[in-house]
ModelCIF file with pLDDT and N, C-alpha, C, O atoms, coordinates in Angstrom:
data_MODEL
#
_entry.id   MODEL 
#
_entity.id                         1 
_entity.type                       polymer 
_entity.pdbx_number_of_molecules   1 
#
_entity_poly.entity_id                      1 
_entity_poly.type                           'polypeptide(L)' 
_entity_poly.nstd_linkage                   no 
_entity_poly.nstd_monomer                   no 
_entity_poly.pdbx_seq_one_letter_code       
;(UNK)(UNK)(UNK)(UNK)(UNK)(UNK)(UNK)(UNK)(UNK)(UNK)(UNK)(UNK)(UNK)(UNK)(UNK)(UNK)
(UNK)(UNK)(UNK)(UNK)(UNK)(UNK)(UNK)(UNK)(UNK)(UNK)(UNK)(UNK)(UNK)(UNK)(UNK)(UNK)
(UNK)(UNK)(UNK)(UNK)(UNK)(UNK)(UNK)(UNK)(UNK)(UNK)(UNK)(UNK)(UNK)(UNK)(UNK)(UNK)
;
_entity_poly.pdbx_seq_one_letter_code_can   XXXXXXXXXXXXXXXXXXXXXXXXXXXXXXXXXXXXXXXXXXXXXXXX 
_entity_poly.pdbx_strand_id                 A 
#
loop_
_entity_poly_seq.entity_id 
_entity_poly_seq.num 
_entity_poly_seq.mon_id 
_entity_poly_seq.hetero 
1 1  UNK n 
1 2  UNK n 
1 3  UNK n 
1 4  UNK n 
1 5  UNK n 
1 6  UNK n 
1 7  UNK n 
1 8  UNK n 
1 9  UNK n 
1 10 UNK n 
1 11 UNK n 
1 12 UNK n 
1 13 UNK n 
1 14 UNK n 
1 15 UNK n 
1 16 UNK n 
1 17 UNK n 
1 18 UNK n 
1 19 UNK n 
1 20 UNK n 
1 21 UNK n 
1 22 UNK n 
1 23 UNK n 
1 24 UNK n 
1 25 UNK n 
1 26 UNK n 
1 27 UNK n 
1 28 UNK n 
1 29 UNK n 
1 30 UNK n 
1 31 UNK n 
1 32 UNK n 
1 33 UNK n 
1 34 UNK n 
1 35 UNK n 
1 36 UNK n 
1 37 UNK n 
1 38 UNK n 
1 39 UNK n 
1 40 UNK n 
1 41 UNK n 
1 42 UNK n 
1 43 UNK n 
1 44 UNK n 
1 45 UNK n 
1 46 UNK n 
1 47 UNK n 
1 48 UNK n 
#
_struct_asym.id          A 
_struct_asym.entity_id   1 
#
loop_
_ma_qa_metric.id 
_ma_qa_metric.mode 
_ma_qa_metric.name 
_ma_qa_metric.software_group_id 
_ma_qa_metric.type 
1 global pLDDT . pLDDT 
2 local  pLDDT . pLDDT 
#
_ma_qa_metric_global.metric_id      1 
_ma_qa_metric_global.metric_value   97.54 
_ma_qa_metric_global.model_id       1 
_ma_qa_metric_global.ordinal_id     1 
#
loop_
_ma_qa_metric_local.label_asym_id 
_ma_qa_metric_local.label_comp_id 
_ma_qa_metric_local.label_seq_id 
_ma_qa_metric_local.metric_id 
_ma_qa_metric_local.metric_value 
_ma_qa_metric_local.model_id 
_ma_qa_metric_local.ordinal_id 
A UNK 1  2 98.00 1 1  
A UNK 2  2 98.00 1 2  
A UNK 3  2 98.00 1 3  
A UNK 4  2 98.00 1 4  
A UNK 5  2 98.00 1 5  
A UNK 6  2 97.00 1 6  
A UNK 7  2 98.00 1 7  
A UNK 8  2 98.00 1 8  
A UNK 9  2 98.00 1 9  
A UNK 10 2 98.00 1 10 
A UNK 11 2 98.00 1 11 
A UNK 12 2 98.00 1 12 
A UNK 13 2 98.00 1 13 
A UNK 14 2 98.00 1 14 
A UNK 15 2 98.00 1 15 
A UNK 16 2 97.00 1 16 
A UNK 17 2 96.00 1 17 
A UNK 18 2 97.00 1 18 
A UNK 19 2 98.00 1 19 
A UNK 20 2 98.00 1 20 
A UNK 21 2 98.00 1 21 
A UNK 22 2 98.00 1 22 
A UNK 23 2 98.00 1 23 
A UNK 24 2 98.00 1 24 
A UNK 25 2 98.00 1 25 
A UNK 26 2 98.00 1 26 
A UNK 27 2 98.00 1 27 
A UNK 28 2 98.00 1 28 
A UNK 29 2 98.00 1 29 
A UNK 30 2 98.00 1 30 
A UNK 31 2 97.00 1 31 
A UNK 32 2 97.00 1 32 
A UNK 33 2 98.00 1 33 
A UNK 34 2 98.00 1 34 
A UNK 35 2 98.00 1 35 
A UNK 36 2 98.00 1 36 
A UNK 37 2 98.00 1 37 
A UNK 38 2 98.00 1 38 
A UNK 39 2 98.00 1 39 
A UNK 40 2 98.00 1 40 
A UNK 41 2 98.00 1 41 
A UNK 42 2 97.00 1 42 
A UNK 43 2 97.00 1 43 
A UNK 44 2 96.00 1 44 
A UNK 45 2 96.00 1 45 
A UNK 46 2 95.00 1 46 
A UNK 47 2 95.00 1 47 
A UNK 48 2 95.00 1 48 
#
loop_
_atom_site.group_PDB 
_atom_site.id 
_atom_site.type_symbol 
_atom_site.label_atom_id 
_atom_site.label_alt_id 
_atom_site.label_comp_id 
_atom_site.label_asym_id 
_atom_site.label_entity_id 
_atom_site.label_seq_id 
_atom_site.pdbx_PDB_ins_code 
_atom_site.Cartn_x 
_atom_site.Cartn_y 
_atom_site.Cartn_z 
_atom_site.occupancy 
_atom_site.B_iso_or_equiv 
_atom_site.pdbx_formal_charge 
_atom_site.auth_seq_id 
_atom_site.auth_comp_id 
_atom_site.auth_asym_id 
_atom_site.auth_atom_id 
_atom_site.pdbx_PDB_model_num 
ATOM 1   N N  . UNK A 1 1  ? 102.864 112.603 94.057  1.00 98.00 ? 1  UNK A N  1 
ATOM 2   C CA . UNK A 1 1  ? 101.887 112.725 92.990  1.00 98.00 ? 1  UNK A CA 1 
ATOM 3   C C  . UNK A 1 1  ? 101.705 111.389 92.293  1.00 98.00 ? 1  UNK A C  1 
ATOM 4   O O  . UNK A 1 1  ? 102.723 110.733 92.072  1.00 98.00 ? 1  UNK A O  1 
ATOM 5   N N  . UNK A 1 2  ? 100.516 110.907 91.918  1.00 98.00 ? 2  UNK A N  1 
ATOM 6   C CA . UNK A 1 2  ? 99.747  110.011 91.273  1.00 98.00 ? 2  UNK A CA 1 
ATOM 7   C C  . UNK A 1 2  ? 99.137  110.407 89.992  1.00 98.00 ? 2  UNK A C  1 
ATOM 8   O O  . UNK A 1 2  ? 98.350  111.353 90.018  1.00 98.00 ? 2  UNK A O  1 
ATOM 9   N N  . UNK A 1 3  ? 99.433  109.713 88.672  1.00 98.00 ? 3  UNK A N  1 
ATOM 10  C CA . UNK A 1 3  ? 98.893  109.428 87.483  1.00 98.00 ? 3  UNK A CA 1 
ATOM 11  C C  . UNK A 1 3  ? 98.429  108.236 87.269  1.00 98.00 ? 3  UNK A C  1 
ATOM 12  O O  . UNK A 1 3  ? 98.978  107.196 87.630  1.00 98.00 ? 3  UNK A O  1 
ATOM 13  N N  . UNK A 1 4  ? 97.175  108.349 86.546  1.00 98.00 ? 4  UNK A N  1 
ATOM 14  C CA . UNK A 1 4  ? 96.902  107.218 85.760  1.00 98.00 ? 4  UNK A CA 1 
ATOM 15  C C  . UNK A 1 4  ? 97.651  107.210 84.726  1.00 98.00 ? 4  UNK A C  1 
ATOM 16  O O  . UNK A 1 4  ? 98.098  108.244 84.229  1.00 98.00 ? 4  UNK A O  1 
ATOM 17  N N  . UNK A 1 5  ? 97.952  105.638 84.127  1.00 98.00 ? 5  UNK A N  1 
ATOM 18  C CA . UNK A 1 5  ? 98.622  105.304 82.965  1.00 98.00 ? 5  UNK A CA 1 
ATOM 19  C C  . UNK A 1 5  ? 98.591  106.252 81.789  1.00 98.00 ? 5  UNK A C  1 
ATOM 20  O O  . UNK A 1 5  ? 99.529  106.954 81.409  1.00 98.00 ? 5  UNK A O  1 
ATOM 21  N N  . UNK A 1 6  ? 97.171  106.162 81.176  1.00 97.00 ? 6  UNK A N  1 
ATOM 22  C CA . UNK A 1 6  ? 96.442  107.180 80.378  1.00 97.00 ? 6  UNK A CA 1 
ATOM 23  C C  . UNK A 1 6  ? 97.552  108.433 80.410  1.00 97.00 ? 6  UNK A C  1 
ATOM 24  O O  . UNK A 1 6  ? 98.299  108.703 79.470  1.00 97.00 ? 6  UNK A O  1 
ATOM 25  N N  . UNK A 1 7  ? 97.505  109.131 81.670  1.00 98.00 ? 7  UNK A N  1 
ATOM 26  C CA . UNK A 1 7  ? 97.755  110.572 81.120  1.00 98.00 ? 7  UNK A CA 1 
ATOM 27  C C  . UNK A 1 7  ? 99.678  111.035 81.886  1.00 98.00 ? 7  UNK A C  1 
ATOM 28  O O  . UNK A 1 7  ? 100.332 112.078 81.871  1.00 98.00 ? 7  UNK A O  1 
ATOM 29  N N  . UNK A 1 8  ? 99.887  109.969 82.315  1.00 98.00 ? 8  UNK A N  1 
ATOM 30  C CA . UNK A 1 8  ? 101.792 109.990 82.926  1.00 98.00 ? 8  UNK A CA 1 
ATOM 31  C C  . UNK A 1 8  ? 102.388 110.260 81.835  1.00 98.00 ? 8  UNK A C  1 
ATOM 32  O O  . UNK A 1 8  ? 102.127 109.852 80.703  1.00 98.00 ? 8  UNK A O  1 
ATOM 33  N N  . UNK A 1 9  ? 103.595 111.298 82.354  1.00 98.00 ? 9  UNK A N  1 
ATOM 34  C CA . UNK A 1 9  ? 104.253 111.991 81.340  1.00 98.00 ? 9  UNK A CA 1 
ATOM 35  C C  . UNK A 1 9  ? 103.880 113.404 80.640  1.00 98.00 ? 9  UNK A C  1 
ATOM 36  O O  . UNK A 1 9  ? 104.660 114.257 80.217  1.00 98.00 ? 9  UNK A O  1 
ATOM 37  N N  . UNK A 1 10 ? 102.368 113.408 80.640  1.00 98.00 ? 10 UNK A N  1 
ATOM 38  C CA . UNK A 1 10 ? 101.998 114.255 80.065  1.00 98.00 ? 10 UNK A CA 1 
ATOM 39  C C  . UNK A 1 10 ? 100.877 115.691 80.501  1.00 98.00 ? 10 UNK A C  1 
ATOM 40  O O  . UNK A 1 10 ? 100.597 116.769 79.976  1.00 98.00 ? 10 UNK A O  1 
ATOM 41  N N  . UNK A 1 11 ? 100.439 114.867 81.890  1.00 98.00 ? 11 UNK A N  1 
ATOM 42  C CA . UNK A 1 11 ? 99.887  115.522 82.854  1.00 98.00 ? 11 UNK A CA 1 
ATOM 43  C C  . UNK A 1 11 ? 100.605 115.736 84.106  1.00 98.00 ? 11 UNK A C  1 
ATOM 44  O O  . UNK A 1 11 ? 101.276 114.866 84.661  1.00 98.00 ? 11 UNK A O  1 
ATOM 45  N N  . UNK A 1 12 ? 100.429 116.996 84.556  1.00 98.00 ? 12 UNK A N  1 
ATOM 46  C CA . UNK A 1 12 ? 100.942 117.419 85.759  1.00 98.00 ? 12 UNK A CA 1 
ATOM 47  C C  . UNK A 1 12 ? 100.666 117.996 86.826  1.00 98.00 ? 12 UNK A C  1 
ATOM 48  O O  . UNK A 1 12 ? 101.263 119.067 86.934  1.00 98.00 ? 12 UNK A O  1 
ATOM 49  N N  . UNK A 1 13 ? 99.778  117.651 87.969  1.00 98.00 ? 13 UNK A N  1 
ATOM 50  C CA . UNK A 1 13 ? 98.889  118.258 88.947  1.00 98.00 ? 13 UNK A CA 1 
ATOM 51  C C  . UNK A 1 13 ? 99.728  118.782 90.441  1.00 98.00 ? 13 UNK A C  1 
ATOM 52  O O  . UNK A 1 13 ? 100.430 118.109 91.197  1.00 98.00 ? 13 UNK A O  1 
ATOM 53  N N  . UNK A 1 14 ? 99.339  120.269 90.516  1.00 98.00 ? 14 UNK A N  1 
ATOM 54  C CA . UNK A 1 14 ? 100.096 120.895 91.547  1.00 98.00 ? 14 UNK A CA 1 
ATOM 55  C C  . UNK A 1 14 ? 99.159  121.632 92.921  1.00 98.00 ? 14 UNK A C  1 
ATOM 56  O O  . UNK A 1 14 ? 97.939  121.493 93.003  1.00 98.00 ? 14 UNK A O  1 
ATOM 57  N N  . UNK A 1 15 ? 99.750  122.194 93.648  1.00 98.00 ? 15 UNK A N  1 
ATOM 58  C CA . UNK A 1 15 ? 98.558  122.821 94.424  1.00 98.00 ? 15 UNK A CA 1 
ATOM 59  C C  . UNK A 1 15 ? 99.376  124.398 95.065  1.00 98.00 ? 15 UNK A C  1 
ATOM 60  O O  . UNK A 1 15 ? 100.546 124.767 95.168  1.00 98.00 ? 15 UNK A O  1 
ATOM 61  N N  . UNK A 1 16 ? 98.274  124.893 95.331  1.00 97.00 ? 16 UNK A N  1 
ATOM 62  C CA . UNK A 1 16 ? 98.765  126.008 96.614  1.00 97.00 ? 16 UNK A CA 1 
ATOM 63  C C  . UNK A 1 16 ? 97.755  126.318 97.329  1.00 97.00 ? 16 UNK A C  1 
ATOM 64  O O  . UNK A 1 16 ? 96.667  126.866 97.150  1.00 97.00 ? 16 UNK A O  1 
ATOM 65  N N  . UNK A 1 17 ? 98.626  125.616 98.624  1.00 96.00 ? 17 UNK A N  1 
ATOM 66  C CA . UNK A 1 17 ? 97.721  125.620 99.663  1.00 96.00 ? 17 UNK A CA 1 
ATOM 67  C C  . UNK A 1 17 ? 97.021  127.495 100.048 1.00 96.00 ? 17 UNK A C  1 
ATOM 68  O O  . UNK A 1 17 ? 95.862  127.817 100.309 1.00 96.00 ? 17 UNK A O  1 
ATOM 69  N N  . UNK A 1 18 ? 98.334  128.431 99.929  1.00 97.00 ? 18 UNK A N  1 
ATOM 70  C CA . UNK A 1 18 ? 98.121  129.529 100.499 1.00 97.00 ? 18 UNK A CA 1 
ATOM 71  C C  . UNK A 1 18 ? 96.733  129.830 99.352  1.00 97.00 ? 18 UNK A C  1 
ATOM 72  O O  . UNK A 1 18 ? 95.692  130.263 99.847  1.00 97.00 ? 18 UNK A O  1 
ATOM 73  N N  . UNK A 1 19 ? 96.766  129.698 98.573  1.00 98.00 ? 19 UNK A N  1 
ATOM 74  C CA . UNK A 1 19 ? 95.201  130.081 97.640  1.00 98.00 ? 19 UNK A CA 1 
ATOM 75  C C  . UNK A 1 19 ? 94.321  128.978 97.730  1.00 98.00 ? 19 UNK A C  1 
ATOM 76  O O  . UNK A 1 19 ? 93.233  129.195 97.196  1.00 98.00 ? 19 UNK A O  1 
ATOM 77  N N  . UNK A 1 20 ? 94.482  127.647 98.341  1.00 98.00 ? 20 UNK A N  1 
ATOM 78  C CA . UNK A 1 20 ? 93.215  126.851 98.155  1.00 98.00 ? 20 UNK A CA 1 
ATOM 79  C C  . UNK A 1 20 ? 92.517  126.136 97.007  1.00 98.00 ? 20 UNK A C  1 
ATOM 80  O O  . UNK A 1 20 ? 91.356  125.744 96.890  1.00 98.00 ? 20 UNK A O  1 
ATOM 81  N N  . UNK A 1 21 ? 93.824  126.068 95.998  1.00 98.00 ? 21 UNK A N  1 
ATOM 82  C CA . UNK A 1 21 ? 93.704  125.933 95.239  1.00 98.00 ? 21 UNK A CA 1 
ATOM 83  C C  . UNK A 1 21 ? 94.572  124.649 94.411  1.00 98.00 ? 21 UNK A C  1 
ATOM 84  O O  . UNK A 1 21 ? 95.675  124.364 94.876  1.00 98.00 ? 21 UNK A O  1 
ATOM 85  N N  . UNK A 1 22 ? 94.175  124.038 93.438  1.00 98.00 ? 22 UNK A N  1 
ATOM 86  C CA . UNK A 1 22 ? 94.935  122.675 92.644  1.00 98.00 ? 22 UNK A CA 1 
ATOM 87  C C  . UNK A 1 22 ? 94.610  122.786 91.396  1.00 98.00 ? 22 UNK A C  1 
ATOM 88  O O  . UNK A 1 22 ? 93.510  123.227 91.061  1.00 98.00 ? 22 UNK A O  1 
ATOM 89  N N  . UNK A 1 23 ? 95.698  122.330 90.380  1.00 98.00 ? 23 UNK A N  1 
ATOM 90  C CA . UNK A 1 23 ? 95.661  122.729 89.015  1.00 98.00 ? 23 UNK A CA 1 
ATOM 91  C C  . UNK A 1 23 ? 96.631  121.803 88.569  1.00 98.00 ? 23 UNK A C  1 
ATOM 92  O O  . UNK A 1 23 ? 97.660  121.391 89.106  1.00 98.00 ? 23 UNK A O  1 
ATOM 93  N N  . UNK A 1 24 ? 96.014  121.517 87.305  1.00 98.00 ? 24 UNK A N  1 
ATOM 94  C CA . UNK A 1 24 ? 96.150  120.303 86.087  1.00 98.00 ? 24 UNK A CA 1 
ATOM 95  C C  . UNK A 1 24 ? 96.945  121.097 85.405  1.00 98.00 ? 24 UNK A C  1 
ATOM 96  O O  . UNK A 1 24 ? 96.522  122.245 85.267  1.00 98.00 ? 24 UNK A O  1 
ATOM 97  N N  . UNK A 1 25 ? 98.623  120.687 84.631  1.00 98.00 ? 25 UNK A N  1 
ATOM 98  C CA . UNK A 1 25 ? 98.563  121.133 83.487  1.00 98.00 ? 25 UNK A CA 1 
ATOM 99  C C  . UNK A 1 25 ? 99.149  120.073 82.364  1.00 98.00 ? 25 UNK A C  1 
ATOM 100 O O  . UNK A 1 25 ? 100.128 119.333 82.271  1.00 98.00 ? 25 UNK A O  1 
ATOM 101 N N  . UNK A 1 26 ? 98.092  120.391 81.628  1.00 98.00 ? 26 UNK A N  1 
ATOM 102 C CA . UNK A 1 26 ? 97.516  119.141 80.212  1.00 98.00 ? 26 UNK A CA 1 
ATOM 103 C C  . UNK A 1 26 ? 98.808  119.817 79.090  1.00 98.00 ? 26 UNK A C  1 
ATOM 104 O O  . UNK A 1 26 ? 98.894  120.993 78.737  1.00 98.00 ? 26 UNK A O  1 
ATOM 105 N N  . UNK A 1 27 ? 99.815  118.559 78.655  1.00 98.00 ? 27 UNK A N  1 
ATOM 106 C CA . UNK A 1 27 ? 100.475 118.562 77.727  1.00 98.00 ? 27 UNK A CA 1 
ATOM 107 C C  . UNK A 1 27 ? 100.073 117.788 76.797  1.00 98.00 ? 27 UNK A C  1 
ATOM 108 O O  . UNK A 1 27 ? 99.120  117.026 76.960  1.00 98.00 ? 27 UNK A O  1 
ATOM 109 N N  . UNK A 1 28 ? 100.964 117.902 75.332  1.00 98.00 ? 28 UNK A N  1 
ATOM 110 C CA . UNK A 1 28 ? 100.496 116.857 74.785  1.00 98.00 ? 28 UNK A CA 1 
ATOM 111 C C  . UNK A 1 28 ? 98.855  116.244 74.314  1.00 98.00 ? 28 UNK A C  1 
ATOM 112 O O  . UNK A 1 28 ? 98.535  115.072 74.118  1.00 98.00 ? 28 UNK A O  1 
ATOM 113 N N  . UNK A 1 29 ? 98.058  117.397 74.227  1.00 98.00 ? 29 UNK A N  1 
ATOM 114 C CA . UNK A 1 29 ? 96.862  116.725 74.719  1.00 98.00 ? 29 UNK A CA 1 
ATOM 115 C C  . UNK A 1 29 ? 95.954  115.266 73.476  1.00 98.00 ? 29 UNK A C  1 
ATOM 116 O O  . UNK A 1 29 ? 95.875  115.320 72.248  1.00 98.00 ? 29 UNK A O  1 
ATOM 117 N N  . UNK A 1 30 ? 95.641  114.606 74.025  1.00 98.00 ? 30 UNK A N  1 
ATOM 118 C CA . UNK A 1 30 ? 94.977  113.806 72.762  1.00 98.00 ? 30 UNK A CA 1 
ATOM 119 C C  . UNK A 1 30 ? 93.518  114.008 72.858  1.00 98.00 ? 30 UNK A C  1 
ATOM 120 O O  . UNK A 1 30 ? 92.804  114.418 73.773  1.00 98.00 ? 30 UNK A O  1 
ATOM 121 N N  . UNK A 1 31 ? 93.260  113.576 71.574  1.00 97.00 ? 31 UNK A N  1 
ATOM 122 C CA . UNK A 1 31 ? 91.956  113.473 71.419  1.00 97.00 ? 31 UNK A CA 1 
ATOM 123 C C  . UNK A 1 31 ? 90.840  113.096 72.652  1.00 97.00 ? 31 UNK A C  1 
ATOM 124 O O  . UNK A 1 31 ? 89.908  113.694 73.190  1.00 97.00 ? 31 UNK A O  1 
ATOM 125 N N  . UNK A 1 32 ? 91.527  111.653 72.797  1.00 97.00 ? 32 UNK A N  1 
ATOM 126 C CA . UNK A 1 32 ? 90.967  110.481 74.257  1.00 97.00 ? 32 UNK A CA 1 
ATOM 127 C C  . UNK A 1 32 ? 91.265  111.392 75.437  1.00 97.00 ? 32 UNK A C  1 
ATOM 128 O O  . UNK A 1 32 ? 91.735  110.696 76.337  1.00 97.00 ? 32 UNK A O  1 
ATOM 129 N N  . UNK A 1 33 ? 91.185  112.599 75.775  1.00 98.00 ? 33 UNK A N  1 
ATOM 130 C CA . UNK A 1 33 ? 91.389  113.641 76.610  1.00 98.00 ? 33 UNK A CA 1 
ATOM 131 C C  . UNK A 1 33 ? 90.373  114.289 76.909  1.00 98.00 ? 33 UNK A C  1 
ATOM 132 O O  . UNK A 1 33 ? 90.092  114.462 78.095  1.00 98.00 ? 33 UNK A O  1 
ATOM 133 N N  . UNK A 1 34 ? 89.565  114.810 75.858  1.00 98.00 ? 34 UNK A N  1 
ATOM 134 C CA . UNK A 1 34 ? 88.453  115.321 76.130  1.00 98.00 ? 34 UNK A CA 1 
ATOM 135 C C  . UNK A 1 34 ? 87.052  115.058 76.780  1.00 98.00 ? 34 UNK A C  1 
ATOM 136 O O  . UNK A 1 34 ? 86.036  114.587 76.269  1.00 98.00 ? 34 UNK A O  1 
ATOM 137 N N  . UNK A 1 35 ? 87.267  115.452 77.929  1.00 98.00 ? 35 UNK A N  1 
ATOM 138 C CA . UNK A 1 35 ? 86.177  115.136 79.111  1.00 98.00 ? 35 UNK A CA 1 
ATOM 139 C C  . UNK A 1 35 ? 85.592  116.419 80.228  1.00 98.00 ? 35 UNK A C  1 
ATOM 140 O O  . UNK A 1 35 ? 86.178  117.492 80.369  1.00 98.00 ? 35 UNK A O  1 
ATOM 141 N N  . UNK A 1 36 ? 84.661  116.131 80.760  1.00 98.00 ? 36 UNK A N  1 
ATOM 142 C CA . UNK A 1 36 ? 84.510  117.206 81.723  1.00 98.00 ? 36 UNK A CA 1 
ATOM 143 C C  . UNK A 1 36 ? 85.394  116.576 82.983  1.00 98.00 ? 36 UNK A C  1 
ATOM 144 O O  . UNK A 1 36 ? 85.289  115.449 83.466  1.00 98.00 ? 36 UNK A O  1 
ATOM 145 N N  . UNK A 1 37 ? 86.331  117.688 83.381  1.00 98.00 ? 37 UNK A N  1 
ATOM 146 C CA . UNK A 1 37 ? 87.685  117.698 84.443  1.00 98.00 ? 37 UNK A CA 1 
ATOM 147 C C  . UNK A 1 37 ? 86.783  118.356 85.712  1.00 98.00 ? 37 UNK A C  1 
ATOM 148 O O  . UNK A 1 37 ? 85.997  119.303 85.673  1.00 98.00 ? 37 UNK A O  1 
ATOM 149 N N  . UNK A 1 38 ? 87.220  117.426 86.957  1.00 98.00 ? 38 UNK A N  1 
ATOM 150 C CA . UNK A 1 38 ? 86.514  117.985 88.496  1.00 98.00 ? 38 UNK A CA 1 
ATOM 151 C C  . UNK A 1 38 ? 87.919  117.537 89.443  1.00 98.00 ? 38 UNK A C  1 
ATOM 152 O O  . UNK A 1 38 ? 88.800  116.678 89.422  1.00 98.00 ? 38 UNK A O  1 
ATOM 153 N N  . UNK A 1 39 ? 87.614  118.395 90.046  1.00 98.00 ? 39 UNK A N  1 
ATOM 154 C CA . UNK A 1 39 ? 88.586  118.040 91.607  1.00 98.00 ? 39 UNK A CA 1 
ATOM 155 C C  . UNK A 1 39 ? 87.710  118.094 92.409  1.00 98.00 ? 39 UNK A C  1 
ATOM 156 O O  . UNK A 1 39 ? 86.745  118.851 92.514  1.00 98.00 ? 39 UNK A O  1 
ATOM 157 N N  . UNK A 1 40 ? 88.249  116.810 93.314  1.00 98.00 ? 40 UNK A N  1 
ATOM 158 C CA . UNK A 1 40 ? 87.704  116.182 94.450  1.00 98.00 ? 40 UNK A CA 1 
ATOM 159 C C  . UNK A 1 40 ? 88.661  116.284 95.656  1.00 98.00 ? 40 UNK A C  1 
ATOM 160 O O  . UNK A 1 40 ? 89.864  116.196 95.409  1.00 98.00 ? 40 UNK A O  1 
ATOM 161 N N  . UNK A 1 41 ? 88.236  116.470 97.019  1.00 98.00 ? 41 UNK A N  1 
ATOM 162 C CA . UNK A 1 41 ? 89.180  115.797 98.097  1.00 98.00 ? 41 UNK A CA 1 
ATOM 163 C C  . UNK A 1 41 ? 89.386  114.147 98.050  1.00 98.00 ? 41 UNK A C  1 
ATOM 164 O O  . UNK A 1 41 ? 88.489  113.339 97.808  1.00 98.00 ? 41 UNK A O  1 
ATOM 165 N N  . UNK A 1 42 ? 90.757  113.840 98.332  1.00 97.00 ? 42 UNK A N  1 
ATOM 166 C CA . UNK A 1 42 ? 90.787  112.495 97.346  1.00 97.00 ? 42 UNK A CA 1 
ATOM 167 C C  . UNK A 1 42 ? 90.315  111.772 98.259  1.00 97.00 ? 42 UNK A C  1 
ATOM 168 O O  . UNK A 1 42 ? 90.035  110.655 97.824  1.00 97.00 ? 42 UNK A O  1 
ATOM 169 N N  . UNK A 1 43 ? 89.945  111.999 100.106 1.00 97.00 ? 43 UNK A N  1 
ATOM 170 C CA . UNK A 1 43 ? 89.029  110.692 100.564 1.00 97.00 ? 43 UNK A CA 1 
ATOM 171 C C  . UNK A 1 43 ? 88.036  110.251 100.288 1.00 97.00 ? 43 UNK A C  1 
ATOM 172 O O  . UNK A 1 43 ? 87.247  111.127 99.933  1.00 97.00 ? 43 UNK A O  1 
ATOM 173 N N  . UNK A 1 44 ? 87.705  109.433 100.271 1.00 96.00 ? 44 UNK A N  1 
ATOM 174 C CA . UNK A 1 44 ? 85.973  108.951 99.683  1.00 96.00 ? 44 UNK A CA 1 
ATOM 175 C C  . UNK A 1 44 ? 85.120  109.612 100.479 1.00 96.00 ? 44 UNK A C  1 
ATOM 176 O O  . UNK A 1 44 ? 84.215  110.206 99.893  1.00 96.00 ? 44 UNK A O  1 
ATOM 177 N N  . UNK A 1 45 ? 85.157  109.690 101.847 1.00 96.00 ? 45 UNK A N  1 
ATOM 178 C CA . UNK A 1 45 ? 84.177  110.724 102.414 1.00 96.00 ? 45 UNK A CA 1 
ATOM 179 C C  . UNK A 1 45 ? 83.538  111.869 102.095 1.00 96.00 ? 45 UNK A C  1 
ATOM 180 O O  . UNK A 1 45 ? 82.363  112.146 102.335 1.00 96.00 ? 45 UNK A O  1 
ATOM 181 N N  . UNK A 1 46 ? 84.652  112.766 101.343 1.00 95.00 ? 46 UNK A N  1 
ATOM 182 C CA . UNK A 1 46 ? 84.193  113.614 101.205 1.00 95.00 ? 46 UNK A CA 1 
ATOM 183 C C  . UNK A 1 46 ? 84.205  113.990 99.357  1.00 95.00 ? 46 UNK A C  1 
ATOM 184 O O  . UNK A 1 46 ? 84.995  114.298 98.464  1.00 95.00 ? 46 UNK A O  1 
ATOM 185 N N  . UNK A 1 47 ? 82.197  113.603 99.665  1.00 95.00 ? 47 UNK A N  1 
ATOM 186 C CA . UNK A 1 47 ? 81.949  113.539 98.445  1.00 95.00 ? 47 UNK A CA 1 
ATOM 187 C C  . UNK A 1 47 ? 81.339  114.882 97.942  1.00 95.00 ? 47 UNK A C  1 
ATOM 188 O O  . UNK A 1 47 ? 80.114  114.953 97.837  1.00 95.00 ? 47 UNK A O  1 
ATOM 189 N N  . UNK A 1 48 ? 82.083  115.898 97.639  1.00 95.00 ? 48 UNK A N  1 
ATOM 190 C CA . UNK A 1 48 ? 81.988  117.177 97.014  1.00 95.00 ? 48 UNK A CA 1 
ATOM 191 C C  . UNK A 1 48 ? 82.044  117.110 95.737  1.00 95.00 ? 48 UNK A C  1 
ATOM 192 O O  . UNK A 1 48 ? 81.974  118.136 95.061  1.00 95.00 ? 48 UNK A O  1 
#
């Protein structure tokens, strides 16, 4: 797993494959947090 500076320590991203599924969980949250959140497949190809 990979964090940006910004949110290490305090963010924590997991997955399950058997559901197809990946999930953020936001501790700590700050202000400088509030954004619209997307998951991507992380190759550049695939731009979904």
């Amino acid at each position: 797993k990979d964090y940006s500076d910004s949110v290490k320590g305090r963010f924590s991203i997991s997955r399950d494959n058997s559901k197809n599924t990946v999930s953020l969980q936001m501790n700590s949250v700050k202000v400088e947090d509030a954004a619209v959140y997307l998951c991507k497949v992380y190759p550049r190809r695939y731009d979904y």
